[in-house]
N, C-alpha and C. Protein backbone atom coordinates (compact mmCIF):
# COMPACT_ATOMS: atom_id res chain seq x y z
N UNK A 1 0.84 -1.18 0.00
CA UNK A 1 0.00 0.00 0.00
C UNK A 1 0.88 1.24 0.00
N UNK A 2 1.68 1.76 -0.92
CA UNK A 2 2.76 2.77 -1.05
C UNK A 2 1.91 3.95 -0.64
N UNK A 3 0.86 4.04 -1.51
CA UNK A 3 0.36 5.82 -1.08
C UNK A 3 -0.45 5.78 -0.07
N UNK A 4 -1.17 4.53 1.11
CA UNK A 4 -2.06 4.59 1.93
C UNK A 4 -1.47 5.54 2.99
N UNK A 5 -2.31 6.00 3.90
CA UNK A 5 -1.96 6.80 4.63
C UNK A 5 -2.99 6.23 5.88
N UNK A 6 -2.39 5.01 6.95
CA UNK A 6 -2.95 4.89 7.94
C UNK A 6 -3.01 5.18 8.78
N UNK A 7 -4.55 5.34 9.52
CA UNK A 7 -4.93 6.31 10.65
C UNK A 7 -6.16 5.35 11.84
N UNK A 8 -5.91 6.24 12.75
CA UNK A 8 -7.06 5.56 13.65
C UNK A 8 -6.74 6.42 14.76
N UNK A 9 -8.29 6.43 15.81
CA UNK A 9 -8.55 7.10 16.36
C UNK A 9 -8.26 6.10 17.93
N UNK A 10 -8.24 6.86 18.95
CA UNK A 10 -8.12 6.19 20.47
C UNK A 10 -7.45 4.62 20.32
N UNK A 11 -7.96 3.50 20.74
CA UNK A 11 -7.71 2.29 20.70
C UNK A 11 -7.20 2.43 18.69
N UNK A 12 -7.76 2.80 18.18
CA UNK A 12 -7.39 2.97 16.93
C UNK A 12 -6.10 3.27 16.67
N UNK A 13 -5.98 4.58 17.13
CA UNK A 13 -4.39 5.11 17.14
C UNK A 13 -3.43 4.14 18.00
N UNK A 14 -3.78 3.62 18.80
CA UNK A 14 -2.81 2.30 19.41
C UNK A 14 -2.40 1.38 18.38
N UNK A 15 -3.51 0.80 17.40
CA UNK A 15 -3.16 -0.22 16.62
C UNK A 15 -2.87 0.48 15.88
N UNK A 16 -2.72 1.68 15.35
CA UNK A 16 -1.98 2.18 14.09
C UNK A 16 -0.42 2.21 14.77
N UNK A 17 -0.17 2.42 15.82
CA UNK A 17 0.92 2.96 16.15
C UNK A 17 2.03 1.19 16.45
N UNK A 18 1.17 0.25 16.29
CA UNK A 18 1.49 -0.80 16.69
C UNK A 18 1.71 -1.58 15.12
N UNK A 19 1.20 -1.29 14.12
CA UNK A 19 0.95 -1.46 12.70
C UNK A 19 2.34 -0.71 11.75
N UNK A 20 2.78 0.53 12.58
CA UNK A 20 4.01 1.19 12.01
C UNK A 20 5.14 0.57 12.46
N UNK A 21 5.00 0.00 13.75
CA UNK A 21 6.02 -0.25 14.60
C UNK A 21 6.23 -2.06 13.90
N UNK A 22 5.41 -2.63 13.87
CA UNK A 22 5.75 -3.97 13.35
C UNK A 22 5.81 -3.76 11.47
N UNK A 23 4.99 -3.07 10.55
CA UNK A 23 5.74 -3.57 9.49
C UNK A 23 5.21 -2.13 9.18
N UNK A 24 6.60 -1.14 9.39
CA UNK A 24 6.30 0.08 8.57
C UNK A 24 5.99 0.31 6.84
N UNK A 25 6.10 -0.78 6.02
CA UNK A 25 6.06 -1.36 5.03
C UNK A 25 4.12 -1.43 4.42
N UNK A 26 3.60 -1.26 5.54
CA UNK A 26 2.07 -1.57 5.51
C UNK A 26 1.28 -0.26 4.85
N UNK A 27 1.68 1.27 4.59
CA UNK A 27 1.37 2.13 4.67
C UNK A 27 2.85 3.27 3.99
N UNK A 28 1.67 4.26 3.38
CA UNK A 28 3.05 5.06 2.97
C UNK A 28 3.28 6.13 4.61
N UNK A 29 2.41 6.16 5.18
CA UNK A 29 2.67 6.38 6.41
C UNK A 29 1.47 6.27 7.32
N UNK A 30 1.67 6.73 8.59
CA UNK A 30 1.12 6.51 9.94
C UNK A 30 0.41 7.67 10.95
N UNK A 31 -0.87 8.21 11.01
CA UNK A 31 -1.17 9.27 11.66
C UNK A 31 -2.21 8.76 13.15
N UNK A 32 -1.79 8.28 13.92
CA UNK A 32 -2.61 7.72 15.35
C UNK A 32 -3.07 9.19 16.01
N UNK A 33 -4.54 9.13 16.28
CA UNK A 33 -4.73 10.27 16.96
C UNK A 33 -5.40 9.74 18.51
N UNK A 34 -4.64 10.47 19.43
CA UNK A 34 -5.31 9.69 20.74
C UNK A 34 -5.31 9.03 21.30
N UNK A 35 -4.15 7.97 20.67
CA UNK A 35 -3.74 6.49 21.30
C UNK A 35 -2.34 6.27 20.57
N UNK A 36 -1.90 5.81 21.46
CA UNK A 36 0.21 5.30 21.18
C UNK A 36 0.24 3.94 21.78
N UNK A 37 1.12 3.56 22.00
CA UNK A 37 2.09 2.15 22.54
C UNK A 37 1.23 2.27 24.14
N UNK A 38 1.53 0.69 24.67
CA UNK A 38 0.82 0.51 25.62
C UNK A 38 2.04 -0.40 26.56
N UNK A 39 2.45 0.05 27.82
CA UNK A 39 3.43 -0.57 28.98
C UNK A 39 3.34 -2.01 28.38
N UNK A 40 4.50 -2.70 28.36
CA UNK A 40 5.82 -2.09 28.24
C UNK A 40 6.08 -1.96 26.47
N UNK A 41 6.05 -0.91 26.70
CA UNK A 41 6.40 -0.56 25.31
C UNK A 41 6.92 -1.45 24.37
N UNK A 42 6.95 -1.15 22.79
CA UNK A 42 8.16 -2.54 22.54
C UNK A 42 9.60 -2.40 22.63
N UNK A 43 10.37 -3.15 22.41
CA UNK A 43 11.43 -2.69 22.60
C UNK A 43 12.11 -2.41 21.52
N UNK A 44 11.82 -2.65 20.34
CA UNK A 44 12.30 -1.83 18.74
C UNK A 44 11.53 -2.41 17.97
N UNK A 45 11.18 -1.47 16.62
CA UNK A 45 10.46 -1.45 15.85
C UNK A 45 10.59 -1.89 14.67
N UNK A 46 10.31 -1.92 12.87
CA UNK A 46 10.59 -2.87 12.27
C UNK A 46 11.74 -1.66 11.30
N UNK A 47 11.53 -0.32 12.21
CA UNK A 47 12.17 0.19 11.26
C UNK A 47 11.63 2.13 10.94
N UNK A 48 12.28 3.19 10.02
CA UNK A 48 11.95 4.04 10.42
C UNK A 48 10.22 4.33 9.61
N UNK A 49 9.64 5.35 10.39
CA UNK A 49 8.39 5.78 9.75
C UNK A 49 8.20 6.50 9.19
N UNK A 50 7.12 7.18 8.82
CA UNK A 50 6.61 8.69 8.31
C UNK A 50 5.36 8.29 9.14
N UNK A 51 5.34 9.75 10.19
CA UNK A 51 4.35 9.12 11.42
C UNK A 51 3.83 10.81 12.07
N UNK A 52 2.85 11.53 11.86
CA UNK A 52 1.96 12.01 12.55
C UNK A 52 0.95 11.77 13.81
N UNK A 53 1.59 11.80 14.95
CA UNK A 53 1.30 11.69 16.28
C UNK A 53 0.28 12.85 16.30
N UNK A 54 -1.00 12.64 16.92
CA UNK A 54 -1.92 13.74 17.26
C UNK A 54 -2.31 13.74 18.65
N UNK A 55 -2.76 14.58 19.56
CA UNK A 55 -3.31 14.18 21.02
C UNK A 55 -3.64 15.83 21.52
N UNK A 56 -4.63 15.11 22.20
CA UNK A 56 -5.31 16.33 22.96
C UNK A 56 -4.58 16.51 24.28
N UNK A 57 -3.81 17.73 24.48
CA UNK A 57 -3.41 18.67 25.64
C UNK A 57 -4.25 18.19 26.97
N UNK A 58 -5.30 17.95 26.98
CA UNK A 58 -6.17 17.71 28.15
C UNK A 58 -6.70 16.16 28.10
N UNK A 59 -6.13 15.57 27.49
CA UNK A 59 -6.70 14.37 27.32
C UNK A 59 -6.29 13.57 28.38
N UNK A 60 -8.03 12.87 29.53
CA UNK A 60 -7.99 12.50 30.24
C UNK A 60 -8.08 11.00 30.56
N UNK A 61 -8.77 10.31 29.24
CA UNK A 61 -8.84 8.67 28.99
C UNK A 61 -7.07 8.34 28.56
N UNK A 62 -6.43 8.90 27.58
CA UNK A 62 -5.47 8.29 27.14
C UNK A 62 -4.17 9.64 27.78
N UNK A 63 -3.91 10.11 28.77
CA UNK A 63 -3.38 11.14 29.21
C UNK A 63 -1.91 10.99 28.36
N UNK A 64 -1.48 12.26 28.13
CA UNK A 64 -0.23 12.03 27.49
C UNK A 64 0.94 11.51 28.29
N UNK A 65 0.75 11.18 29.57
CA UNK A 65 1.69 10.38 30.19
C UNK A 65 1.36 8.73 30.78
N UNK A 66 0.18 8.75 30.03
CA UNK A 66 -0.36 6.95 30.23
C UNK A 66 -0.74 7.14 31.42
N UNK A 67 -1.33 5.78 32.02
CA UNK A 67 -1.87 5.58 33.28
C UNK A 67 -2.23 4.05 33.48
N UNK A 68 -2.46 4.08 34.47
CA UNK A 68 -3.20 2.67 34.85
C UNK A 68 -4.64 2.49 34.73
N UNK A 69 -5.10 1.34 34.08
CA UNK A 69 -6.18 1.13 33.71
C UNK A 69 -7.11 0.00 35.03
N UNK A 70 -7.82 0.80 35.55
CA UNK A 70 -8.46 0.13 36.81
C UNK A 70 -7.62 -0.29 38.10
N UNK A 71 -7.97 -1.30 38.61
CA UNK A 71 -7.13 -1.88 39.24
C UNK A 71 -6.65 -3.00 38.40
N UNK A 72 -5.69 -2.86 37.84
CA UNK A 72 -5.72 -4.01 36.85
C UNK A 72 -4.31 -3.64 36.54
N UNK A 73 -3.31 -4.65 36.28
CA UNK A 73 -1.71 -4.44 35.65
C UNK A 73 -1.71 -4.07 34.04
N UNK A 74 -2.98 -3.43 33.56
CA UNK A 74 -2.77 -2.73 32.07
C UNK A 74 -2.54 -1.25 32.28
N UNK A 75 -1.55 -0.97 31.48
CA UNK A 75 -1.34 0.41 32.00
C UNK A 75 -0.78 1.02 29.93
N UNK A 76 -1.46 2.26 30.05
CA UNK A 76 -1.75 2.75 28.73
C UNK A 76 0.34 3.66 28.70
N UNK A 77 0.50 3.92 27.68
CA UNK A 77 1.55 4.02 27.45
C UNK A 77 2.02 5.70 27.41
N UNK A 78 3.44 6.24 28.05
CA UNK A 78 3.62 7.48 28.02
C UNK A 78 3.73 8.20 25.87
N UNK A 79 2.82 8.89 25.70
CA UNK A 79 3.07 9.89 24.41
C UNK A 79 4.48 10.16 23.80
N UNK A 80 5.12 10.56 25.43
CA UNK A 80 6.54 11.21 24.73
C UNK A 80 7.67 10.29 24.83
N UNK A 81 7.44 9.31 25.46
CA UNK A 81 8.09 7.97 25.53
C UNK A 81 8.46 7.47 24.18
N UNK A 82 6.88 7.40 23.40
CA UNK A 82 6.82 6.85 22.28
C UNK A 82 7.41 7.61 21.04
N UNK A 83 6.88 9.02 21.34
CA UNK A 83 7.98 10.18 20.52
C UNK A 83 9.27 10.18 20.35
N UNK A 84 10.06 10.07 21.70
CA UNK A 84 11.28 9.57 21.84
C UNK A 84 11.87 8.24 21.08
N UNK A 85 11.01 7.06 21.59
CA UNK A 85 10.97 5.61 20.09
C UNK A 85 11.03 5.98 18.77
N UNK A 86 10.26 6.62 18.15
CA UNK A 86 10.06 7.02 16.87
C UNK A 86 10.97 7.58 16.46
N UNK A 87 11.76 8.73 17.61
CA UNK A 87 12.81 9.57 17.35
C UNK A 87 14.05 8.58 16.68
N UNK A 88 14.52 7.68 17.76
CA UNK A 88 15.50 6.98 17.74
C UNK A 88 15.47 5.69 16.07
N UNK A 89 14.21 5.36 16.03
CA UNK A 89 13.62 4.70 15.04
C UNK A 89 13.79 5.49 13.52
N UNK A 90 13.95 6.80 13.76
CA UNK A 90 14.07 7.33 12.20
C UNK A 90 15.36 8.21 12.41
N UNK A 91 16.32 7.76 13.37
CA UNK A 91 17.71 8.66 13.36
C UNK A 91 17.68 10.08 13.18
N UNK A 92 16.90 10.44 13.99
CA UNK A 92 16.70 11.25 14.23
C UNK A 92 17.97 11.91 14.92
N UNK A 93 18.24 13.27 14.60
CA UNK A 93 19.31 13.98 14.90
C UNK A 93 19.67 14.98 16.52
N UNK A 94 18.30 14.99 16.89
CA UNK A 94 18.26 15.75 18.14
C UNK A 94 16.91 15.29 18.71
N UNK A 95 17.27 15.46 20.26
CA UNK A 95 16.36 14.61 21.20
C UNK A 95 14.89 16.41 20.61
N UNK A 96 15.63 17.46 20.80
CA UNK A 96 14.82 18.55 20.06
C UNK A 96 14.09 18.69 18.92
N UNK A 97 12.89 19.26 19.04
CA UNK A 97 12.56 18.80 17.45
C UNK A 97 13.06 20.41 16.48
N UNK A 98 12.98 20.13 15.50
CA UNK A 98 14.00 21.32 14.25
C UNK A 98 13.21 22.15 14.00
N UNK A 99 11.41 22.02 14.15
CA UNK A 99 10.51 23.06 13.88
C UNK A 99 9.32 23.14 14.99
N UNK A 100 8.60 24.31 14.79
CA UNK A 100 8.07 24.38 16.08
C UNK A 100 6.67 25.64 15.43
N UNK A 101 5.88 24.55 14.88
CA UNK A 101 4.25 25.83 14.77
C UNK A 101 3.47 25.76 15.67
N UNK A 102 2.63 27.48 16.07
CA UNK A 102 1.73 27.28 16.98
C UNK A 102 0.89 27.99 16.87
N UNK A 103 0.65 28.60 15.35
CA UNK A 103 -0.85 29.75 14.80
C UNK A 103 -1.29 28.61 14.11
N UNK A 104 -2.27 28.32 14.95
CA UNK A 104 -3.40 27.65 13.98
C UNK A 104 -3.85 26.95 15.38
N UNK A 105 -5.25 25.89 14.95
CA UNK A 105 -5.05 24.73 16.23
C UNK A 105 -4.45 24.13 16.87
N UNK A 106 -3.29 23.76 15.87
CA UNK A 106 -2.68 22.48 16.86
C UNK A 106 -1.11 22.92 17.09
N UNK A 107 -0.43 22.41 18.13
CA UNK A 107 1.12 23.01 18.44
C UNK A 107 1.78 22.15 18.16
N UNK A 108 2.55 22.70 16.75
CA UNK A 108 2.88 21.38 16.26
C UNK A 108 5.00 21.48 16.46
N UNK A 109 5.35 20.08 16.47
CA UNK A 109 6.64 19.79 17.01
C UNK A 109 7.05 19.07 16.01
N UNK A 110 7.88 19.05 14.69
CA UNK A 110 8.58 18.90 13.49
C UNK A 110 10.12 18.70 13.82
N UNK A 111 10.37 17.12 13.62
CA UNK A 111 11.83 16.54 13.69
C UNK A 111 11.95 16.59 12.13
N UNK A 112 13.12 17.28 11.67
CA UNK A 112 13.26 17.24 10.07
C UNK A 112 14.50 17.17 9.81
N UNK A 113 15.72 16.82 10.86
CA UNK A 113 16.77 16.08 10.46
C UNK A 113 16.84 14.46 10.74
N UNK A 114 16.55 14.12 10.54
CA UNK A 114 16.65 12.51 10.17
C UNK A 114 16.57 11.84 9.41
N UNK A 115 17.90 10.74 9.70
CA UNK A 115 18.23 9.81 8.58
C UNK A 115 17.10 9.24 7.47
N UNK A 116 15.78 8.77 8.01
CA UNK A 116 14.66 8.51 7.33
C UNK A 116 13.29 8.91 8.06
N UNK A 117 12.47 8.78 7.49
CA UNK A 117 10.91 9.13 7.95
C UNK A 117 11.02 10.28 8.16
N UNK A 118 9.55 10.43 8.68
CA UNK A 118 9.02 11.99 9.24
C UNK A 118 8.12 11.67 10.54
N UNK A 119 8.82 12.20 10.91
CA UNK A 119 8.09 12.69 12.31
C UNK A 119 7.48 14.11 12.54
N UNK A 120 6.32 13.81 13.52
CA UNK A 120 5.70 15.21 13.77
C UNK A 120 4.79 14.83 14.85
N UNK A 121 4.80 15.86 16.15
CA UNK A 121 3.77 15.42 17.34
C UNK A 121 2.55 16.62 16.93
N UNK A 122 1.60 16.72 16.44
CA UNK A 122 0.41 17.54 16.83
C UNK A 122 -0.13 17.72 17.78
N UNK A 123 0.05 18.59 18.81
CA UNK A 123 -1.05 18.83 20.40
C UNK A 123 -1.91 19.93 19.89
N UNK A 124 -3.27 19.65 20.50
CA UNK A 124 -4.32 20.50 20.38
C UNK A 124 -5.02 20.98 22.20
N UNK A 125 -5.47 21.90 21.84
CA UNK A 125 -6.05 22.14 23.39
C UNK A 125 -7.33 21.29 24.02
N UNK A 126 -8.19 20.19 23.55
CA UNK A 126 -8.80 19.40 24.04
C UNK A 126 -8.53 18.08 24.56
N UNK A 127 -9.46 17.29 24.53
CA UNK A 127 -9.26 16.36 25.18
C UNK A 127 -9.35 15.14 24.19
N UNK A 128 -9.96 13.65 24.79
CA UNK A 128 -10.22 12.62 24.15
C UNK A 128 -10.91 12.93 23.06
N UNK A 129 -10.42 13.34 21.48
CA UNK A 129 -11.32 13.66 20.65
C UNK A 129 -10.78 13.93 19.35
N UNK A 130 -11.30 13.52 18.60
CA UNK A 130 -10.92 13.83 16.79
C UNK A 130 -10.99 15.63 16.48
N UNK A 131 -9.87 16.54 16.80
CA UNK A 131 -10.15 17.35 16.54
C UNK A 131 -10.89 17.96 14.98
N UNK A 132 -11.76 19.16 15.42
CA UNK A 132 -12.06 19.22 14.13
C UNK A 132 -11.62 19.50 12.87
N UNK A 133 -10.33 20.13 13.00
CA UNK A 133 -9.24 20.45 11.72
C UNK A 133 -8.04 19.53 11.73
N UNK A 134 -8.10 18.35 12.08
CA UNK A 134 -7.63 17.15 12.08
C UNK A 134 -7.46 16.80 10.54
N UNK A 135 -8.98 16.26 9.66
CA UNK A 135 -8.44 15.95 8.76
C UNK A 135 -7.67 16.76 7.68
N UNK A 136 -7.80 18.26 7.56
CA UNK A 136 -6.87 18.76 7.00
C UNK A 136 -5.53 18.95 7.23
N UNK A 137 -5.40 18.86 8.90
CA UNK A 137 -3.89 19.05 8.93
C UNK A 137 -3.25 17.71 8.54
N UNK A 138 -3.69 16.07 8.69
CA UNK A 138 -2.86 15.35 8.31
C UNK A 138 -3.21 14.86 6.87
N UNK A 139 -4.13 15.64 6.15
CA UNK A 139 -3.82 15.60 4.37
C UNK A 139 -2.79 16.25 4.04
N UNK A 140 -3.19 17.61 4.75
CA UNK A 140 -1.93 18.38 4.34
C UNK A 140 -0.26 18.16 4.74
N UNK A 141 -0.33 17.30 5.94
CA UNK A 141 0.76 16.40 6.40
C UNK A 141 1.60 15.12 4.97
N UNK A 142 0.83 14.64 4.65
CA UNK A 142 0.70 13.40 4.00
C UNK A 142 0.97 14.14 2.19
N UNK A 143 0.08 14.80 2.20
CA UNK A 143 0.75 15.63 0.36
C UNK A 143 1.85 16.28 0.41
N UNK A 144 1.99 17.16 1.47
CA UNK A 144 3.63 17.21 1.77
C UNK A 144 4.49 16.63 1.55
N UNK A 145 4.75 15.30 2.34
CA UNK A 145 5.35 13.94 2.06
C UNK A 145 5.31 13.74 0.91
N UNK A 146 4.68 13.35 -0.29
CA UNK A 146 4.51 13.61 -1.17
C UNK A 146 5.11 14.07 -2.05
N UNK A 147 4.85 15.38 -1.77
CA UNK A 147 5.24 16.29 -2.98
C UNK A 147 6.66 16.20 -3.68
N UNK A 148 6.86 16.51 -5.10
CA UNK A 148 8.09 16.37 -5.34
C UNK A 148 8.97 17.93 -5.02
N UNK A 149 10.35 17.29 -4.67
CA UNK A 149 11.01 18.05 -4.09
C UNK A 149 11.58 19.25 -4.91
N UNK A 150 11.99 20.51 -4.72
CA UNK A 150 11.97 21.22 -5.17
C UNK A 150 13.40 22.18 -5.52
């Protein structure tokens, strides 16, 4: 699937993020909104991505630092943990990311020296939720990628 561009929402975005991580090969890339990796993380991936991370600032089901789920030994996975994975996963050049937008909805965090893939964290100011300028920012994410270079 060279030009697919897979996505999913909450538990969704888990299995997308779990779908990049085992055969980045599945997708021309990866946009999870709301859900990442789940304790204990894995411990390496199949390789680097092109990966749009999305999450709500206030998000209290999937908090950006994970949590424990009931009384129960499932525990949802830290955001920047996984940022950090991805980092290391596409040789990435600095634990910093190289760009940094914040007019518009979402505050966005752009790693753009690395060996392969693309990385990018999108935070928005809500919570558990498909923001509403979501699907334009990761079309416009994804034709980017895309585009021929100039």
């Amino acid at each position: 699937m060279e030009n697919a561009l897979i996505t999913g929402y909450s538990i969704g975005g888990s299995i997308t993020s779990y779908l990049a991580c085992w055969d980045p090969s599945l997708g021309a890339a990866f946009a999870p909104v709301a859900g990442g990796f789940w304790r204990p993380h894995p411990a390496d991936c199949a390789g680097p991505v092109k990966l749009l991370h999305t999450h709500g600032w206030r998000d209290q089901t999937v908090p950006l630092e994970g949590r424990p789920i009931r009384d129960t030994e499932i525990k949802q996975g830290d955001i920047f943990q996984t940022i950090a994975q991805w980092r290391a996963e596409n040789g990435c050049a600095k634990y910093r990311a190289d760009r940094f937008v914040t007019d518009g909805p979402f505050w966005r965090r752009i790693w753009t020296h690395c060996e392969d893939g693309a990385l990018e964290l999108a935070l928005h100011t809500g919570g558990h939720e498909m923001p509403r300028d979501w699907p334009k920012l990761a079309m416009d994410w994804f034709e980017a990628l895309n585009a021929p270079s100039q």
